[in-house]
C-alpha atoms as a PDB file:
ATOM      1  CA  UNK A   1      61.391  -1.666 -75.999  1.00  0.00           C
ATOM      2  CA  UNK A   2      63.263   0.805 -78.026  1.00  0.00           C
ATOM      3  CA  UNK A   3      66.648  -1.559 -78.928  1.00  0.00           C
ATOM      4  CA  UNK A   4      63.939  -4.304 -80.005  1.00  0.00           C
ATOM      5  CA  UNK A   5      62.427  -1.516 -82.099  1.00  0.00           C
ATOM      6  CA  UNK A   6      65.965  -0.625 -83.394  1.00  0.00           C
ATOM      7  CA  UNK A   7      67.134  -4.190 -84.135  1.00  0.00           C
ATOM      8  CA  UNK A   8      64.038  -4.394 -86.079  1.00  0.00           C
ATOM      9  CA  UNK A   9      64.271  -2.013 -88.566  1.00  0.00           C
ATOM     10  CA  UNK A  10      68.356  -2.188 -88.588  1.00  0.00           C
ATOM     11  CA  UNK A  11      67.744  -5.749 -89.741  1.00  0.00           C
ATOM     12  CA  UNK A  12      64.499  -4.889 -92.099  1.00  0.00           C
ATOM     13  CA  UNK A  13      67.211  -2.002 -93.904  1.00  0.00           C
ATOM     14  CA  UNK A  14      69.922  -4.675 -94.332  1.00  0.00           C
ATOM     15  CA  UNK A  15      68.015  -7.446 -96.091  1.00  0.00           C
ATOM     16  CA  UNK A  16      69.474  -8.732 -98.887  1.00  0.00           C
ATOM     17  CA  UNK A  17      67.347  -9.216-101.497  1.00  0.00           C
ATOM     18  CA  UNK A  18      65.765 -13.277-101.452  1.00  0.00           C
ATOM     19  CA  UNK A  19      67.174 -15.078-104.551  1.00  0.00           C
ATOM     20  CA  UNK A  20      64.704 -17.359-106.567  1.00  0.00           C
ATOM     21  CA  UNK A  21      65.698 -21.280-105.747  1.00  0.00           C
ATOM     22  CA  UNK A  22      65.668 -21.902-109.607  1.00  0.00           C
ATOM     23  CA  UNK A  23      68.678 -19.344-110.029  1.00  0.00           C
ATOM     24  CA  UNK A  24      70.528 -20.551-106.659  1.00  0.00           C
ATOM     25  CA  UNK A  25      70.778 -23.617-108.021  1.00  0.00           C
ATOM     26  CA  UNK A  26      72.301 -22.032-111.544  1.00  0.00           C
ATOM     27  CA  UNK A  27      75.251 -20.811-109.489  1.00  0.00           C
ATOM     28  CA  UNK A  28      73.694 -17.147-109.516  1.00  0.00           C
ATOM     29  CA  UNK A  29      73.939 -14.655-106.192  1.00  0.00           C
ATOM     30  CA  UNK A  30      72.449 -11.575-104.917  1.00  0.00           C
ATOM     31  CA  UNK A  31      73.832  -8.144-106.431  1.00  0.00           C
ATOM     32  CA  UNK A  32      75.864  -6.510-104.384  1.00  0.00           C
ATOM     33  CA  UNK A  33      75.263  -2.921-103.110  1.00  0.00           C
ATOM     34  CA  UNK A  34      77.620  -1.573-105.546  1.00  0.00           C
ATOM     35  CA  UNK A  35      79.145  -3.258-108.635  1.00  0.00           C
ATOM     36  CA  UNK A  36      82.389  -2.740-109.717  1.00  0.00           C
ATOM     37  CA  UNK A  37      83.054  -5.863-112.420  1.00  0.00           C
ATOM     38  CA  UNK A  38      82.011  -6.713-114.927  1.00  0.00           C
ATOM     39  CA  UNK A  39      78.589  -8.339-114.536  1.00  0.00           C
ATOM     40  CA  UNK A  40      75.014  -9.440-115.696  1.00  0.00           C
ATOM     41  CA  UNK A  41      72.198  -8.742-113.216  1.00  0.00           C
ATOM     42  CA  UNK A  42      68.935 -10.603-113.439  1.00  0.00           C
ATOM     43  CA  UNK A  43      66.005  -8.284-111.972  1.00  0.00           C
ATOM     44  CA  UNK A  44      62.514  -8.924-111.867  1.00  0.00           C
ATOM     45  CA  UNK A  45      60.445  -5.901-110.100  1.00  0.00           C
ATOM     46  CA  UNK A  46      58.012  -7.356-107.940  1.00  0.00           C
ATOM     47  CA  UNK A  47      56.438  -3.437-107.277  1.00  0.00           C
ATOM     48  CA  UNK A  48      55.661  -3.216-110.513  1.00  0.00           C
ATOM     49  CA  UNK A  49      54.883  -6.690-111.975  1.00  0.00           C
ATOM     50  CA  UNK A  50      50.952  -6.530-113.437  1.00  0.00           C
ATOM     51  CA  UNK A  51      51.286 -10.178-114.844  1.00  0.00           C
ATOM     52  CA  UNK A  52      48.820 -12.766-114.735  1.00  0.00           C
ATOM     53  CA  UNK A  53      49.562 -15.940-113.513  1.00  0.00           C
ATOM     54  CA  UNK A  54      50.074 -17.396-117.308  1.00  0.00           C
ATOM     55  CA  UNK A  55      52.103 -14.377-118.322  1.00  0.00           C
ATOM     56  CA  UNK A  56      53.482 -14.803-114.841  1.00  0.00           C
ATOM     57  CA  UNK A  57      54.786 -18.557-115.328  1.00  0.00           C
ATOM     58  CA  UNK A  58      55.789 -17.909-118.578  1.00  0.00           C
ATOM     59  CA  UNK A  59      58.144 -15.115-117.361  1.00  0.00           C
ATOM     60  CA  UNK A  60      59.375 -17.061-114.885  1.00  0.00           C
ATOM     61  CA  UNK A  61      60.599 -19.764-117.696  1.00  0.00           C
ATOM     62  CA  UNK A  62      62.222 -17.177-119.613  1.00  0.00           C
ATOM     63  CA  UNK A  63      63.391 -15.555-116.713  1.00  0.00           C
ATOM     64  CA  UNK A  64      65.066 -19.367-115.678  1.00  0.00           C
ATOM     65  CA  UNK A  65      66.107 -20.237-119.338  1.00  0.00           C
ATOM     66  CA  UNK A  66      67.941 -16.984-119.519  1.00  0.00           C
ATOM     67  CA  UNK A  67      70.072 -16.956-116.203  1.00  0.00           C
ATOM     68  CA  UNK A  68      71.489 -20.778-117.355  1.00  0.00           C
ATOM     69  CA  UNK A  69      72.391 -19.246-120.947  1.00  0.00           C
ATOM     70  CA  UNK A  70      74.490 -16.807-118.948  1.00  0.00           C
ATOM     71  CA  UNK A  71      75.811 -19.154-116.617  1.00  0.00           C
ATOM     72  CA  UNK A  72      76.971 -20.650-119.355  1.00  0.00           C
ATOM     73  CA  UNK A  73      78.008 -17.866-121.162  1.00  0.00           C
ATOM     74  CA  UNK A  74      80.445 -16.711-118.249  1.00  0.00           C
ATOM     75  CA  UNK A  75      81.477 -19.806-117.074  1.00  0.00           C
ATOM     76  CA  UNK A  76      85.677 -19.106-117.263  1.00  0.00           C
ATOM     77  CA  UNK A  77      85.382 -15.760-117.516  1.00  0.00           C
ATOM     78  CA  UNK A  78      85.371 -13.423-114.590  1.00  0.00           C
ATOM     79  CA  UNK A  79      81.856 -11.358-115.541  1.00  0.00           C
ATOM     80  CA  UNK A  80      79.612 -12.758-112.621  1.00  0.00           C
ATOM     81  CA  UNK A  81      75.757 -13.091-113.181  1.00  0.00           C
ATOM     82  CA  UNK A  82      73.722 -11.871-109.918  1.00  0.00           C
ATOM     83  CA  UNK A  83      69.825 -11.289-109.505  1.00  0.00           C
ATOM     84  CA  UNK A  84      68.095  -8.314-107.662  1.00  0.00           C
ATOM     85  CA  UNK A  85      64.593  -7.310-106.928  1.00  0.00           C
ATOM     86  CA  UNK A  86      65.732  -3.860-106.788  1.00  0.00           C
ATOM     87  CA  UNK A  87      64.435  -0.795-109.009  1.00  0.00           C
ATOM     88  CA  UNK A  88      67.827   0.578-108.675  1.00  0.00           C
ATOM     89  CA  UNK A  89      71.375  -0.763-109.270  1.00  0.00           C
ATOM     90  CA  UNK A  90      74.521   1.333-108.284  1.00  0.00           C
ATOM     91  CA  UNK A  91      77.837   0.783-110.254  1.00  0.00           C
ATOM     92  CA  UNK A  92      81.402   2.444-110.175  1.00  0.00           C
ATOM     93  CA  UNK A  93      84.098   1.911-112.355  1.00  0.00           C
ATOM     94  CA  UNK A  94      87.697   2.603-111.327  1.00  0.00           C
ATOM     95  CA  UNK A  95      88.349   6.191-110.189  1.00  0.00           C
ATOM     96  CA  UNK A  96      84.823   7.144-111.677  1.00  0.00           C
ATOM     97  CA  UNK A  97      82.073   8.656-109.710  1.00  0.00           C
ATOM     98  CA  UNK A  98      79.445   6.246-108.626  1.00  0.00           C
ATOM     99  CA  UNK A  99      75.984   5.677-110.937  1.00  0.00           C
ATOM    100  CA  UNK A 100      72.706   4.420-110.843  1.00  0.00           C
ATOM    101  CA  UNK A 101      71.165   2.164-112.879  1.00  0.00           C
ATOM    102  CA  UNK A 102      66.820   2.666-112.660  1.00  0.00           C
ATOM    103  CA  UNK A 103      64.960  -0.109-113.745  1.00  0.00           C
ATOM    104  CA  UNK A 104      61.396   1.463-113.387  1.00  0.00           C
ATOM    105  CA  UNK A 105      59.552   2.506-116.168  1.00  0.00           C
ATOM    106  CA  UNK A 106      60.756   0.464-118.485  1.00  0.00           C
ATOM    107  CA  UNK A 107      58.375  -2.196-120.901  1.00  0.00           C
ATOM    108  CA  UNK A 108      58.743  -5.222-119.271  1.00  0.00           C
ATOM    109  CA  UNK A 109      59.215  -5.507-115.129  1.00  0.00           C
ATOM    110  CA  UNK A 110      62.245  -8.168-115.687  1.00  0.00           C
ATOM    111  CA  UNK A 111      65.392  -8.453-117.977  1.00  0.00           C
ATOM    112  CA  UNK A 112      68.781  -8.183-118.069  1.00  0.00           C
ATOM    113  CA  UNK A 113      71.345  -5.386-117.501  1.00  0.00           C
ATOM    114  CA  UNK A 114      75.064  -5.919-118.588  1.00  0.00           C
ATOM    115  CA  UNK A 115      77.470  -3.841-116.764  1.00  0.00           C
ATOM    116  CA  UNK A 116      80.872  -2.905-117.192  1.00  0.00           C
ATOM    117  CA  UNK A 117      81.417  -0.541-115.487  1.00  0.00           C
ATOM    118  CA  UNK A 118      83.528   2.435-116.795  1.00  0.00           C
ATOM    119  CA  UNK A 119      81.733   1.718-119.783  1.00  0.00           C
ATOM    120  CA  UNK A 120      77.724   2.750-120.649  1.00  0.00           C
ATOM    121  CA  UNK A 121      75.223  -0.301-119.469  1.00  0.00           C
ATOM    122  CA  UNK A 122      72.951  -1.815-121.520  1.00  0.00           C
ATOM    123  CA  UNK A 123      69.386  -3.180-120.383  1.00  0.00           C
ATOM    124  CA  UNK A 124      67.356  -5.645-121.890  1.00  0.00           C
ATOM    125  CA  UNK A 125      63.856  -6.071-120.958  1.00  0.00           C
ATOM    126  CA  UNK A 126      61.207  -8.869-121.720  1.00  0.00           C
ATOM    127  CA  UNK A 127      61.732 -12.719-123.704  1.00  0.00           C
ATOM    128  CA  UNK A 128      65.348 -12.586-125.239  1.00  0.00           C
ATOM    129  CA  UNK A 129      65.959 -16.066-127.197  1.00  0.00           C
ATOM    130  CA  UNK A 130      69.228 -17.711-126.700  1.00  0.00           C
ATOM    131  CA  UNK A 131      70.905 -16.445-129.641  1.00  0.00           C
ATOM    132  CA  UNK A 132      69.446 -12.687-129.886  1.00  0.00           C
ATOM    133  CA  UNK A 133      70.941 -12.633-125.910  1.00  0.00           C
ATOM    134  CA  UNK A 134      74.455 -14.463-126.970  1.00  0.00           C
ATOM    135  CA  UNK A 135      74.841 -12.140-129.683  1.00  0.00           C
ATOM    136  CA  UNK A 136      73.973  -8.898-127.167  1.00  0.00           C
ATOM    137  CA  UNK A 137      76.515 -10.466-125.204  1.00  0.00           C
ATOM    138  CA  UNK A 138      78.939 -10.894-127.127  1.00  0.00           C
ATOM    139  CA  UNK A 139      79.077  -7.364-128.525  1.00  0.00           C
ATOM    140  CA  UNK A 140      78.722  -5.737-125.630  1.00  0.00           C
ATOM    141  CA  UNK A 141      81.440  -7.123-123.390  1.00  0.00           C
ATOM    142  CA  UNK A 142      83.592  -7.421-127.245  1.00  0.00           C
ATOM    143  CA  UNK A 143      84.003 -11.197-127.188  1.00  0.00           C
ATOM    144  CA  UNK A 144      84.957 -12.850-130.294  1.00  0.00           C
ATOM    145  CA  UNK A 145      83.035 -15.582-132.193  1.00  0.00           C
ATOM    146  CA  UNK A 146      84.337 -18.609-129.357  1.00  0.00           C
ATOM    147  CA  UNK A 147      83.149 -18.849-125.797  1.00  0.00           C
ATOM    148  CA  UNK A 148      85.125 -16.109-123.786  1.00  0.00           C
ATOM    149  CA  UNK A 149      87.531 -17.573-120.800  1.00  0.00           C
ATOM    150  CA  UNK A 150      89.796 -15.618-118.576  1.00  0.00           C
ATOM    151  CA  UNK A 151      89.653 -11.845-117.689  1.00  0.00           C
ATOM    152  CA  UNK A 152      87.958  -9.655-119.421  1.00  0.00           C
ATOM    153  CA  UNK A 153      90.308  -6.652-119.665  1.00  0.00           C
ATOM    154  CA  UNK A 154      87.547  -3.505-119.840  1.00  0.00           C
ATOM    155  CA  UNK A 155      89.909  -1.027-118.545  1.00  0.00           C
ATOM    156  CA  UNK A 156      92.324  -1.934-121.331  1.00  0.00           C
ATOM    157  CA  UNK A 157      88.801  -1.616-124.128  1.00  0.00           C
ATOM    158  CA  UNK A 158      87.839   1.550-122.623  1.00  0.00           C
ATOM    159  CA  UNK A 159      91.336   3.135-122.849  1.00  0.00           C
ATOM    160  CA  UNK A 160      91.476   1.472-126.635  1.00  0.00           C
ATOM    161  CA  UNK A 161      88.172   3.189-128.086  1.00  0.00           C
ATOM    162  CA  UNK A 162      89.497   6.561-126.491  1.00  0.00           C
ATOM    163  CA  UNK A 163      92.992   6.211-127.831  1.00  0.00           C
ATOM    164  CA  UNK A 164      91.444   4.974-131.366  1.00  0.00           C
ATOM    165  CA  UNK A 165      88.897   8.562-130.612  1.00  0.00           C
ATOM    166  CA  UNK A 166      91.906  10.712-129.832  1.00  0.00           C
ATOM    167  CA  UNK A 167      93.688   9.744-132.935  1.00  0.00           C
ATOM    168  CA  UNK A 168      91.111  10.343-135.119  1.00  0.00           C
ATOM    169  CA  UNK A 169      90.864  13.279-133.784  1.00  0.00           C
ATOM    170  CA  UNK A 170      94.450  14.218-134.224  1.00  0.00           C
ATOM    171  CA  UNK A 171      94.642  12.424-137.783  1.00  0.00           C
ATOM    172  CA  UNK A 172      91.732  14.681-139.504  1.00  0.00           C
ATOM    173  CA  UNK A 173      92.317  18.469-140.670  1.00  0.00           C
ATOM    174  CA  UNK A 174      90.757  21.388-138.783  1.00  0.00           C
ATOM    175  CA  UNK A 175      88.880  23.745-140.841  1.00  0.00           C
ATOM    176  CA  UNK A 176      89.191  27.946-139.192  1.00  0.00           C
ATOM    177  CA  UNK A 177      87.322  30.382-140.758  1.00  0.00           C
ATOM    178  CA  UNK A 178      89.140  33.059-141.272  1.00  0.00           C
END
């Protein structure tokens, strides 16, 4: 009885998290246990979702309509776009510590969180239209104006906004009392 017991919760612990058909079909996976690219990460939070069933299939739509405008917004690029029911995301950058992400508490039990990691994350909760969530994107991972393709280098932005830091730095006068 016991290994049957064991299998049980071995397999219950290793789940991976069950990802909505409507986002399978958009080319969109499960998060991994810890991210560590560049990424977008759908979550909806089951635990704490107090929507009616209007509000509910409402969300759902924007929840849908979102993960295709990333889809698209990615496509040729190498920032994936995964979906988690998790209240917790973990992330590590290159030769940083890892972090966690918590979703709970915030205003709205789904959104998005953009990751890059070695860089802060930013979440966004609730309806997003199309262009408000281009224009988040597009800041945030420092795309120009066109539809980014190929890497995206955030090791080499990091490094930039602490070298362009350090030389400010350098560049302006101390003041000593004396």
């Amino acid at each position: 009885m016991r290994p049957v017991l064991c299998f049980l919760l071995l397999a219950a612990c290793s789940r991976q998290p069950k990802v909505p058909q409507q986002l399978l079909d958009a080319g969109i996976t499960a998060a991994p246990a810890i991210i560590t690219r560049p990424a977008a990460v759908i979550f909806w939070l089951q635990d704490v979702d107090t929507l009616v069933t209007d509000s509910a299939l409402a969300a759902v739509g924007d929840v849908t309509g979102e993960a295709h405008d990333l889809v698209d917004l990615f496509s040729g690029s190498d920032v994936e776009v995964y979906f988690t029911r998790a209240s917790r995301i973990y992330v590590r950058g290159a030769a940083a510590p890892r972090r966690i992400v918590t979703l709970n508490g915030l205003d709205f039990p789904w959104g998005v969180v953009l990751i890059d990691p070695g860089y802060a994350e930013h979440i966004l909760t609730g309806p997003v239209s199309s262009g408000d969530l281009r224009d988040l994107v597009y800041d945030y991972f420092g795309f120009e104006d066109e539809k980014p393709s190929g890497p995206i280098a955030s090791g080499d932005r990091v490094m930039e906004r602490f070298i362009d830091w350090v030389e400010g730095m350098m560049s302006e006068p101390s003041v000593v009392d004396r």
